[in-house]
Protein backbone atom coordinates (compact mmCIF):
# COMPACT_ATOMS: atom_id res chain seq x y z
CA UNK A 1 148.14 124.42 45.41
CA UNK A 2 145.55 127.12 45.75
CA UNK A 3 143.78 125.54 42.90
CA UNK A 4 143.22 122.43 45.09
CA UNK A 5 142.18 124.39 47.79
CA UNK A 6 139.63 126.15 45.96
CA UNK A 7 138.20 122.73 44.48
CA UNK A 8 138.33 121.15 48.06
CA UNK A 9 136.22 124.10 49.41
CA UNK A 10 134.14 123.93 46.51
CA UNK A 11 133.34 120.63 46.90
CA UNK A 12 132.41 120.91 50.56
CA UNK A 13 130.78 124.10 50.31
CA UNK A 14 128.73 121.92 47.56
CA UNK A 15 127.99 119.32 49.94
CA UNK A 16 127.35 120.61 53.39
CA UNK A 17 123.77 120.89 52.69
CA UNK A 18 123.35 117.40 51.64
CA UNK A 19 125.02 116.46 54.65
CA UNK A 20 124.09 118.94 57.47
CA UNK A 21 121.02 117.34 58.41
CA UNK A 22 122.65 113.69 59.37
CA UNK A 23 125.59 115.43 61.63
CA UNK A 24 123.58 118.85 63.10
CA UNK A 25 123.00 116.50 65.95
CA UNK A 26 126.12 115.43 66.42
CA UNK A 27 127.06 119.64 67.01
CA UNK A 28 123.56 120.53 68.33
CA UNK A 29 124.59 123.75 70.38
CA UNK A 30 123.72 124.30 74.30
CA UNK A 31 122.27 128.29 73.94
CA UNK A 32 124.58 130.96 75.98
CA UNK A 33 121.81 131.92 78.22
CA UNK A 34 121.15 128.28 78.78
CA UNK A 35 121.64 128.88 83.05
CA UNK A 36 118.69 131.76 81.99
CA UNK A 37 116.68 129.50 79.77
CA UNK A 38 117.08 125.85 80.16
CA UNK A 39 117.22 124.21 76.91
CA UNK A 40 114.28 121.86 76.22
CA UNK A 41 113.84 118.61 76.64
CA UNK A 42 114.30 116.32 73.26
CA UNK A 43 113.66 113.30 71.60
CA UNK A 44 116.99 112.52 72.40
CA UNK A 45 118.10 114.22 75.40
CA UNK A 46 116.52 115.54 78.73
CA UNK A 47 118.41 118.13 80.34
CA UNK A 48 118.39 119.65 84.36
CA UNK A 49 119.88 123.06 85.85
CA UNK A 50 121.62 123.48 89.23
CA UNK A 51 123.03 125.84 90.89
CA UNK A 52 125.17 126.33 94.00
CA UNK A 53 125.19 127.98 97.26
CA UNK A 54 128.43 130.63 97.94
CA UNK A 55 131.01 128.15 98.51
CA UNK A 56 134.44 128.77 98.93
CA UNK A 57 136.32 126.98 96.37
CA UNK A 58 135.09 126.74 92.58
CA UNK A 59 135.44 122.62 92.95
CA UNK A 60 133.03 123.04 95.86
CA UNK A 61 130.73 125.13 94.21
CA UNK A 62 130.79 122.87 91.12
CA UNK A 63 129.98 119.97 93.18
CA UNK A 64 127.12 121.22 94.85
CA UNK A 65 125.57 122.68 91.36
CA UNK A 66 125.88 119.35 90.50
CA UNK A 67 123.99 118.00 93.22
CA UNK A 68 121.24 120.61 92.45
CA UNK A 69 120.94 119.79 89.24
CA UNK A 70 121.12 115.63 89.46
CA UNK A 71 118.35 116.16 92.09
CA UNK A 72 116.07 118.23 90.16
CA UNK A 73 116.40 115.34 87.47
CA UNK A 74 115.33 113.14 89.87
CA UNK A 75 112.72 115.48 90.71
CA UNK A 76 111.24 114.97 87.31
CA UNK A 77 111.09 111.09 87.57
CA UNK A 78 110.16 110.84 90.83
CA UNK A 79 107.30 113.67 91.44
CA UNK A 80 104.86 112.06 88.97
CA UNK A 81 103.99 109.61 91.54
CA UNK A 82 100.93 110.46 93.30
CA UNK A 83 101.38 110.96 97.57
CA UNK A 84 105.48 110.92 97.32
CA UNK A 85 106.65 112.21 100.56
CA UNK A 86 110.34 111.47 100.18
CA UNK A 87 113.02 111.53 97.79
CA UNK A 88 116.52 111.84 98.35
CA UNK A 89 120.01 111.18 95.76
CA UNK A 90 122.71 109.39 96.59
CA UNK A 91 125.77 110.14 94.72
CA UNK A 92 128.43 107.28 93.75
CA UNK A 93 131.22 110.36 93.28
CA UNK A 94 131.37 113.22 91.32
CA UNK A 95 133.45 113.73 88.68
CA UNK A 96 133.73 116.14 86.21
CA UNK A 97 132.18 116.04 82.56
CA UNK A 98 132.47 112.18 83.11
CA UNK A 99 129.22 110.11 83.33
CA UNK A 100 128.05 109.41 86.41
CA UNK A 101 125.76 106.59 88.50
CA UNK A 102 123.15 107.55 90.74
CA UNK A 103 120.63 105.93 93.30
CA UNK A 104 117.31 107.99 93.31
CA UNK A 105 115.05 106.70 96.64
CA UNK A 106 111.53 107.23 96.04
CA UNK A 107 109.51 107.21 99.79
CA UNK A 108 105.62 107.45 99.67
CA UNK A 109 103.72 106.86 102.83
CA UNK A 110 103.35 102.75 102.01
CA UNK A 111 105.96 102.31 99.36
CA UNK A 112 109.74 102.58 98.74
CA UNK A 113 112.23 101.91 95.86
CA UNK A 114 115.28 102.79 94.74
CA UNK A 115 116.06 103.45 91.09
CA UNK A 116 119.43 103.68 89.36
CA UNK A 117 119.91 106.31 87.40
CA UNK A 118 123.12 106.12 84.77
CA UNK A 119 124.32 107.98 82.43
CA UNK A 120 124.06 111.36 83.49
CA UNK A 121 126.80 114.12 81.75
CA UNK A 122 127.65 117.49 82.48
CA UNK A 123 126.51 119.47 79.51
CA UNK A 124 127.97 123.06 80.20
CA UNK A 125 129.07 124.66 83.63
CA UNK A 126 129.59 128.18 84.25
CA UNK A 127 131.12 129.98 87.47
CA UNK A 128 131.30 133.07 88.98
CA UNK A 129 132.43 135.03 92.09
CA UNK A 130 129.88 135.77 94.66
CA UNK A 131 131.80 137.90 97.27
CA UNK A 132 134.11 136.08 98.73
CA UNK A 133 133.34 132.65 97.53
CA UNK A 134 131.93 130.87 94.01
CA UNK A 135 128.42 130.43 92.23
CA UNK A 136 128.27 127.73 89.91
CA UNK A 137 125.90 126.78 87.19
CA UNK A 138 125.78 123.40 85.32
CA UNK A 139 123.66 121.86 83.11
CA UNK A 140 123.06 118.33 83.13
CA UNK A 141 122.26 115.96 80.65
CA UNK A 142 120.96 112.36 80.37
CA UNK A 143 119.60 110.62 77.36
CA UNK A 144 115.90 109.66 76.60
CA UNK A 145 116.58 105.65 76.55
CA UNK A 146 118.24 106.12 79.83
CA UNK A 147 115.40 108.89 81.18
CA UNK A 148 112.82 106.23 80.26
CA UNK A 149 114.64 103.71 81.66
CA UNK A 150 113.97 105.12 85.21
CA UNK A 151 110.58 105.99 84.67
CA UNK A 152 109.44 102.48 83.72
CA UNK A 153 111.33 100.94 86.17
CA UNK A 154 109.25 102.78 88.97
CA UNK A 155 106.14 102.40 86.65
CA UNK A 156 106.37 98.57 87.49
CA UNK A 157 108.00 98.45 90.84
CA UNK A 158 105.16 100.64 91.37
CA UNK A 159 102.57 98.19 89.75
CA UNK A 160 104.00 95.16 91.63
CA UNK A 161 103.68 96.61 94.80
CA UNK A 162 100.02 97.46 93.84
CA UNK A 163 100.31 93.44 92.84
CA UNK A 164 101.51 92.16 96.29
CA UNK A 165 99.22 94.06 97.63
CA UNK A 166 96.30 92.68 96.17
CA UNK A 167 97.56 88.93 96.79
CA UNK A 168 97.92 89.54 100.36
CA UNK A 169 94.33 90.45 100.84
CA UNK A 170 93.15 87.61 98.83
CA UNK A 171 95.34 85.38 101.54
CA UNK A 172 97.91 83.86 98.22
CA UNK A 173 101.20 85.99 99.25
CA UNK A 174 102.89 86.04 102.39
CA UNK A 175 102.82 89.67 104.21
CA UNK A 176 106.07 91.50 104.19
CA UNK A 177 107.82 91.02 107.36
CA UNK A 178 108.69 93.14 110.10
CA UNK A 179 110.81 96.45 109.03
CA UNK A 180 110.70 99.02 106.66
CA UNK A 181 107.19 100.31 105.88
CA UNK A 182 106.89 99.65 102.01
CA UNK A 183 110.04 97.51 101.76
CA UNK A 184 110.31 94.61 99.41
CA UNK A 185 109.38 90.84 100.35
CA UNK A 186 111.69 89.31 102.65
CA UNK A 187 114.48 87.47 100.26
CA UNK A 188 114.26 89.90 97.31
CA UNK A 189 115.93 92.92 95.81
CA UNK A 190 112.24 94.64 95.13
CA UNK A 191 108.94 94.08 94.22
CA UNK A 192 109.61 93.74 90.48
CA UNK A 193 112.05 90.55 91.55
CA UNK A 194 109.17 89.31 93.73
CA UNK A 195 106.28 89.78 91.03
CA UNK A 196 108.40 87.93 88.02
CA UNK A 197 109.27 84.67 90.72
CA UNK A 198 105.52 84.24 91.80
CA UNK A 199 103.38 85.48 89.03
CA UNK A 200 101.85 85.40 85.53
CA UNK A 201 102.87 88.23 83.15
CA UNK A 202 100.32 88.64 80.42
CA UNK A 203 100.71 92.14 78.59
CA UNK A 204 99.31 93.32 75.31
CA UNK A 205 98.67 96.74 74.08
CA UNK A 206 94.94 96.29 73.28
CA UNK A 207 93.13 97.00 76.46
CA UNK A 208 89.74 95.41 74.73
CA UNK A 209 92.31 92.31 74.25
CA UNK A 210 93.45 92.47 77.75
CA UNK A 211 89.93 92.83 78.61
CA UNK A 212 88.85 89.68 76.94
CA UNK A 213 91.83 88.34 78.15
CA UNK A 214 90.15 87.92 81.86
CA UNK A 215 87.43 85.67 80.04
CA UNK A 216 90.70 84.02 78.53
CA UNK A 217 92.06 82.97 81.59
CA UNK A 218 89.26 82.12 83.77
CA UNK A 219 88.34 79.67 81.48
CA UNK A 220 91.83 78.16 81.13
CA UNK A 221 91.90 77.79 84.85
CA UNK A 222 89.02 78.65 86.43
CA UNK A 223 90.48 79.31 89.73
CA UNK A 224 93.44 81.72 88.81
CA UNK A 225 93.14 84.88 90.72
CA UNK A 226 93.96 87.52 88.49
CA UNK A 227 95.04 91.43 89.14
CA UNK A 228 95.24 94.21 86.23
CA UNK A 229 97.58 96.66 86.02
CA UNK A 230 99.56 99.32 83.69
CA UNK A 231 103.15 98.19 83.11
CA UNK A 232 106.13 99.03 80.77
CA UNK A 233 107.78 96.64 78.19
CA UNK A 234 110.54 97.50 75.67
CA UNK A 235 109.52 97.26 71.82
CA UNK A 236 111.43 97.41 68.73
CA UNK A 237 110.30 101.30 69.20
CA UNK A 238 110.88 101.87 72.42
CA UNK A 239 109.20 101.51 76.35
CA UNK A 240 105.61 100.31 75.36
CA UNK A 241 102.81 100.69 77.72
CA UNK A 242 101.19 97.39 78.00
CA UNK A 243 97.62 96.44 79.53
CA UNK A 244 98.72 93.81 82.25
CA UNK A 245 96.88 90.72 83.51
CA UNK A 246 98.80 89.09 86.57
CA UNK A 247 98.01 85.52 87.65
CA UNK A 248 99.20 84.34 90.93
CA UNK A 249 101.86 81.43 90.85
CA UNK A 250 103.93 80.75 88.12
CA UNK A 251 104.73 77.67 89.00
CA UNK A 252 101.43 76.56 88.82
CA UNK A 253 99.72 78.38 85.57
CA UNK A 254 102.64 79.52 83.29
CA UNK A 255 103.65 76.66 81.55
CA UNK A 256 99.54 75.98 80.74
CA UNK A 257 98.89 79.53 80.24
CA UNK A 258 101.86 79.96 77.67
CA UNK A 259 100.44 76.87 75.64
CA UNK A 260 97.09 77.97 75.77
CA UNK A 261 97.73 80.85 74.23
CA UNK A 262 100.24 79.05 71.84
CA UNK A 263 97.73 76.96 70.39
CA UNK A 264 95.38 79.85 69.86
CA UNK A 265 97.84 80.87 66.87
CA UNK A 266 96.59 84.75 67.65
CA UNK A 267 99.37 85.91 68.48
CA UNK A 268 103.29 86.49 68.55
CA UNK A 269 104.37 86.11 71.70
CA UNK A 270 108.08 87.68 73.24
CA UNK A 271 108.73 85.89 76.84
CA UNK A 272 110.31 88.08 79.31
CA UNK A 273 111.00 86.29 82.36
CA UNK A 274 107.48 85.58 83.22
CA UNK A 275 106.68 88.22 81.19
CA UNK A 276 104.41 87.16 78.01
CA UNK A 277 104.23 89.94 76.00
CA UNK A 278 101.58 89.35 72.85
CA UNK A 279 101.09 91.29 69.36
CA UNK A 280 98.63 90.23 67.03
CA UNK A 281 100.36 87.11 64.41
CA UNK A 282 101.58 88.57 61.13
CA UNK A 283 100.15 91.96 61.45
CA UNK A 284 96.67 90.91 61.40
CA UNK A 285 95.61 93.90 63.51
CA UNK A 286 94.08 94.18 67.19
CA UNK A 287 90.09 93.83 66.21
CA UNK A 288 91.64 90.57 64.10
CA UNK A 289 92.91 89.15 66.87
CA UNK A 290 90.08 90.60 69.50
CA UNK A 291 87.62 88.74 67.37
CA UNK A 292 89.32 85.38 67.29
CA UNK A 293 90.54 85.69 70.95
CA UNK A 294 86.64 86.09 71.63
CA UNK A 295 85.84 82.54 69.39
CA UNK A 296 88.35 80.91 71.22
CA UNK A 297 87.16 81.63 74.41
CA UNK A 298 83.53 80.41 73.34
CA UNK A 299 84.82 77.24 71.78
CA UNK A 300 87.65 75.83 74.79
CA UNK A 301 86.53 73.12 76.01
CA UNK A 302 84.04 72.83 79.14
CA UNK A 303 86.15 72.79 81.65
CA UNK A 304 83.44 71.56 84.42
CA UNK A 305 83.38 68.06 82.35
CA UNK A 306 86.07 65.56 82.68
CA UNK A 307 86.32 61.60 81.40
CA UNK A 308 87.12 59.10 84.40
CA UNK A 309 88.85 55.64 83.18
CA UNK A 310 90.70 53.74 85.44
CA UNK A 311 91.70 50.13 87.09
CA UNK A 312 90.71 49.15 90.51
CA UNK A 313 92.29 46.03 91.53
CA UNK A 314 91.47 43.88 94.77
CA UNK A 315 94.15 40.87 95.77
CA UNK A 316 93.30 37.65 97.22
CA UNK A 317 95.00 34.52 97.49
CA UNK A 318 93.11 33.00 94.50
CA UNK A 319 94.54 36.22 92.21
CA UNK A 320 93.51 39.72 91.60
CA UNK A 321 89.68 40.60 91.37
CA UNK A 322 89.04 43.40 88.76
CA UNK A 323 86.03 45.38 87.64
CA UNK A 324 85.19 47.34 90.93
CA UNK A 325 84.59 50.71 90.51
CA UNK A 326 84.44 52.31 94.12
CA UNK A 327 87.17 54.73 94.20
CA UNK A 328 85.86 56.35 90.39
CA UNK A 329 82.92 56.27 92.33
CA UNK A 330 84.11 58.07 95.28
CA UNK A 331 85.68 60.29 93.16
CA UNK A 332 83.08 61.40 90.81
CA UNK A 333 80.53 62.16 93.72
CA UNK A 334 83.43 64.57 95.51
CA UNK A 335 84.06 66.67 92.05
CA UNK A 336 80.54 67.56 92.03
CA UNK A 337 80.10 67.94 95.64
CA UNK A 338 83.34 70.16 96.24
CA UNK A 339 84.25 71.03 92.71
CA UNK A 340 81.71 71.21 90.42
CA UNK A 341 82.51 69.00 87.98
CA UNK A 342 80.35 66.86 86.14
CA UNK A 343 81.82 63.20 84.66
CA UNK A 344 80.68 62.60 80.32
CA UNK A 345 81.15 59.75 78.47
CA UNK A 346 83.75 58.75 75.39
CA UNK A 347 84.40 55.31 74.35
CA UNK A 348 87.49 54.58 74.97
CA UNK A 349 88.75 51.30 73.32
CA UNK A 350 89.43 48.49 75.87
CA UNK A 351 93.13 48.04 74.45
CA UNK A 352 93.68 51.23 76.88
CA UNK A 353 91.76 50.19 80.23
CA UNK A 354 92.40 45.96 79.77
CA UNK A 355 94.63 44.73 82.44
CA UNK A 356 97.22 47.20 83.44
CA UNK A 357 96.43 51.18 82.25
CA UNK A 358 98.49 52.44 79.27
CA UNK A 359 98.51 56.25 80.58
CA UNK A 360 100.51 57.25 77.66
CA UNK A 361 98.10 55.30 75.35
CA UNK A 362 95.28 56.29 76.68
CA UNK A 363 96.88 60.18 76.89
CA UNK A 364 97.44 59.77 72.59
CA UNK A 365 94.41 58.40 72.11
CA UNK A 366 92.18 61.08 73.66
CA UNK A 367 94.72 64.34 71.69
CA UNK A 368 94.42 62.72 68.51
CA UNK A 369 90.35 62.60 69.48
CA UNK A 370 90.08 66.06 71.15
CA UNK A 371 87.49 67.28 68.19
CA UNK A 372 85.06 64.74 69.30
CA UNK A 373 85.28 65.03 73.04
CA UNK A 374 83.24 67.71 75.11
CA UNK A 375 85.31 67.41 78.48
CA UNK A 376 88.21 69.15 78.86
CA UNK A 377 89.94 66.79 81.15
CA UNK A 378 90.84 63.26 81.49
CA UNK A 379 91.24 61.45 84.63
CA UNK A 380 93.19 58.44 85.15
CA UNK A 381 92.50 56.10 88.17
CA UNK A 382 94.69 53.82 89.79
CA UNK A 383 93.33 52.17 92.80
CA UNK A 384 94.30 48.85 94.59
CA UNK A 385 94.42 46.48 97.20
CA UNK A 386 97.16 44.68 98.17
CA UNK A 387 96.97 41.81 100.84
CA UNK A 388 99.42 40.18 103.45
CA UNK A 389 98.35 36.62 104.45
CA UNK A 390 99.52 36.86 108.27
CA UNK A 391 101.47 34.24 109.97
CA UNK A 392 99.05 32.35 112.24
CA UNK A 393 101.72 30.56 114.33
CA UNK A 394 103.14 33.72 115.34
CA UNK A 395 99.76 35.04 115.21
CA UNK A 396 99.48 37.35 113.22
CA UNK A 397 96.65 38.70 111.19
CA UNK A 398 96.16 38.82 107.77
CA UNK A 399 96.22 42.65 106.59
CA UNK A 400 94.69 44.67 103.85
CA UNK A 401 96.23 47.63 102.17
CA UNK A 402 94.36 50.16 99.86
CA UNK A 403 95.74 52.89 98.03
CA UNK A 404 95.01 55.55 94.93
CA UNK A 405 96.41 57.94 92.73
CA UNK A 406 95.14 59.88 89.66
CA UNK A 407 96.73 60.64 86.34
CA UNK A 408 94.84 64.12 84.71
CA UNK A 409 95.54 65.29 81.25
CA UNK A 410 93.87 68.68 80.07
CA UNK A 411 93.46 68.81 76.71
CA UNK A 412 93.11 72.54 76.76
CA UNK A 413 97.00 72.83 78.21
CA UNK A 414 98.21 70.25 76.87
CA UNK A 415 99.92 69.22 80.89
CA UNK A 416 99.16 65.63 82.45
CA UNK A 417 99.72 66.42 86.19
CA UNK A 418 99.78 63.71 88.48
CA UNK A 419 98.76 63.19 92.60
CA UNK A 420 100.53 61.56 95.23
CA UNK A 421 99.47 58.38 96.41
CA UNK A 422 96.94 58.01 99.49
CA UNK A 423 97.10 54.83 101.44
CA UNK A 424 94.98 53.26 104.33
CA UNK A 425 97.02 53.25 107.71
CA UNK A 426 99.02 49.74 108.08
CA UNK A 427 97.36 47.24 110.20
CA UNK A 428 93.96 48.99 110.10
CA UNK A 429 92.18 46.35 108.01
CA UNK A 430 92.18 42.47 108.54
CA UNK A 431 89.51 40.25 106.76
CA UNK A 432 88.25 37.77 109.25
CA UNK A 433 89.53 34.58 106.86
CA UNK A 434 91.40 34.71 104.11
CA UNK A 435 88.44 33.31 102.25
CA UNK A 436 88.03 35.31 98.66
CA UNK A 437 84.59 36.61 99.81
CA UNK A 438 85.85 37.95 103.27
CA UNK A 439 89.06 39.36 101.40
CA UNK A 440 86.63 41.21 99.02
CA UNK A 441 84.69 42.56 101.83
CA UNK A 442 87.49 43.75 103.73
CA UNK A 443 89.63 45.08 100.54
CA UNK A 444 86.08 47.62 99.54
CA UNK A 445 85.97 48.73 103.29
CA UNK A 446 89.37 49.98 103.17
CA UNK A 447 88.75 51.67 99.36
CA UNK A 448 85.72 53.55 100.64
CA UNK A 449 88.03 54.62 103.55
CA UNK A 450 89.86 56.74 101.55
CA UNK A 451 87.11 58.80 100.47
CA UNK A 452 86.35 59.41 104.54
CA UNK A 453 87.33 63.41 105.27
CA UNK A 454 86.59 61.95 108.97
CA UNK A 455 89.76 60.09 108.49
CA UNK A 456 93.89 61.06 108.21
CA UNK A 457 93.70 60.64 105.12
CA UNK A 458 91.07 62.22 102.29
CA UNK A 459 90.74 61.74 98.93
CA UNK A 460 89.65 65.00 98.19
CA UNK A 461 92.75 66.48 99.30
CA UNK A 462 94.72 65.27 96.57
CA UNK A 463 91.95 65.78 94.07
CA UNK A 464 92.08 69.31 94.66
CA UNK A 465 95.53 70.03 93.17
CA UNK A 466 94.51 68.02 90.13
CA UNK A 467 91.31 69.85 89.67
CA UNK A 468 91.96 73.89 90.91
């Protein structure tokens, strides 16, 4: 028997060396003098000391070191913000050497958030009598994941207030309602929830990437209004600190964005909500990817060039006269007057623009093309006229009807976004005869109507979602 022991002992003493280093942490000791000396933080663990006033009982005393100590920890997240004038603890319950959930309220003179902080242990407690009543020391503990945690969270509530801010000056987000100075949007939890519902997300590490990312995204849509920012993102190693570029309305520009940068083949891209975190494709390196975000900038396609095609169809009783061209017309002198947009010219085989438009056609034809064509869009006109003979005996009037909509695909996003329909009011147009030529005449009055901003109705009003 003692023979065994010796070899077991043997063995171990034999071994401990080789594996000491994988379980010291695991017995890591917290120093006596520890309520002298606070241990230091680690890469593991951050640690806070509290003490108590003279309290009667040792349970009181214990609880109110612990409330020292949680709120110096908060201390340490919360004081790195710049102008704080506020910042209380709320406790869900205390109970000993058991883990323990906390909200930490940070106040500044504009801004407000609340933070949860979990995992938070008692690491060692000691007590002693102060005249009649109890001292107590304890030493609390919460890991770095969880630590970090908290600080990026109010890293990024902090950058999306900065965010709303910036979108309420430029007139794109509502103002916060009545209430709380620095509260969140009406009908969200904060201004993280509010940022990821109306915005764009772009974040890469690179800021000359980020930087060239503004180009980027100006040129995909011209009219984006765009706000920078520092924000956290979790990576394989931890809470990364990303270069941010945030576009107002997701709805709008993340879809296109997201294929835009897709078809760049630069990068790797992790969504996040609307959160589009890039890294440079199979580890081709930052200036890699800086250089061909930079080509691919220079090469998208003008966007200030689009094709036109379309059908413009008057009725009459002897059929349907085709070949006009007044609402393209229309059209082509409002995107230069109010948009700045310039029409080129493609062929276009007539298989796509005879008789009845083949949008989807037309749509193939132009992708399969896109090497050869300049413009970056292409617009897709449907204009018409329809007519209503009248009934004389009862007398009434013949009536003309004109209405348009436009079809545009951009080849750069690969989206084909559509406009409602305009038409002229009912009743407002009546040839004299139903003669073809008074028809005609009647049918291109009511077409150049809808080009009128004098009128009800204005063409350039539904151009403009098509074209900002």
């Amino acid at each position: 028997m003692k023979r065994h022991l010796f070899s077991f002992f043997l063995v171990f003493a034999l071994l401990a060396p080789i594996f000491a280093p994988l379980y010291a942490p695991l017995f890591a000791q917290i120093p006596a003098d520890w309520d002298i000396r606070p241990p230091r933080d680690t890469d593991s663990t951050v640690y806070s000391a509290g003490v108590s006033q003279p309290s009667p009982t040792e349970q009181a005393a214990l609880a109110d070191a612990w409330r020292d100590a949680v709120r110096s920890l908060a201390y340490s997240i919360g004081t790195h913000f710049q102008g704080q004038t506020d910042l209380t603890v709320q406790s869900e319950g205390y109970a000993s050497g058991v883990e323990d959930a906390y909200t930490l309220s940070v106040e500044t003179a504009s801004f407000s958030a609340g933070v949860r902080l979990t995992g938070v242990r008692e690491a060692a407690r000691k007590i002693e009598r102060a005249g009649g009543g109890y001292v107590a020391r304890v030493l609390a503990s919460i890991s770095r994941e969880d630590y970090n945690k908290a600080l990026a969270y109010l890293d990024n509530e902090m950058a999306a207030f900065r965010a709303y801010g910036f979108f309420v000056q430029k007139g794109l987000a509502p103002p916060a309602g009545a209430g709380k100075a620095g509260a969140a949007p009406a009908g969200f939890q904060d201004y993280s929830a509010w940022l990821h519902s109306a915005c764009v997300i772009i974040a890469v590490e690179d800021a000359r990437i980020a930087e060239q990312m503004d180009g980027f995204i100006k040129k995909v849509y011209r009219n984006a209004v765009v706000f920078a920012d520092i924000i956290i993102v979790d990576a394989p190693s931890g809470s990364l600190a990303c270069n941010a570029r945030i576009v107002y309305g997701a709805a709008k520009y993340y879809d296109g964005l997201l294929r835009a940068l897709q078809n760049t083949a630069l990068f790797s891209i992790r969504r996040e909500g609307a959160t589009l975190v890039l890294a440079p494709r199979d580890g081709s390196g930052h200036a890699a990817a800086l250089a061909g975000l930079k080509a691919a900038v220079a090469s998208m396609k003008d966007s200030s060039k689009y094709i036109i095609v379309g059908s413009e169809t008057i009725q009459t009783q002897s059929g349907v006269v085709a070949g006009n061209e007044i609402v393209i017309s229309q059209f082509k002198s409002i995107a230069a007057r109010q948009f700045g947009l310039q029409a080129a010219s493609f062929s276009i085989p007539s298989q796509y623009t005879s008789g009845a438009i083949d949008e989807d056609g037309l749509v193939s034809y132009i992708s399969r093309n896109a090497a050869s064509v300049s413009a970056r869009y292409l617009v897709i006109c449907h204009a018409e006229t329809q007519l209503e003979e009248g009934i004389p005996e009862y007398k009434l009037p013949p009536l003309i009807a004109a209405s348009c909509r436009f079809a545009l695909y951009d080849l750069v996003t690969g989206e084909t976004r559509r406009s409602e329909t305009i038409t002229t009011p009912p009743g407002a147009f009546s040839p004299a005869n139903l003669r073809d030529q008074a028809v005609v005449a009647a049918s291109r009055e009511a077409l150049r109507f809808l080009s009128n901003p004098k009128n009800q109705l204005d063409l350039a009003e539904i151009m403009r979602e098509l074209l900002q």
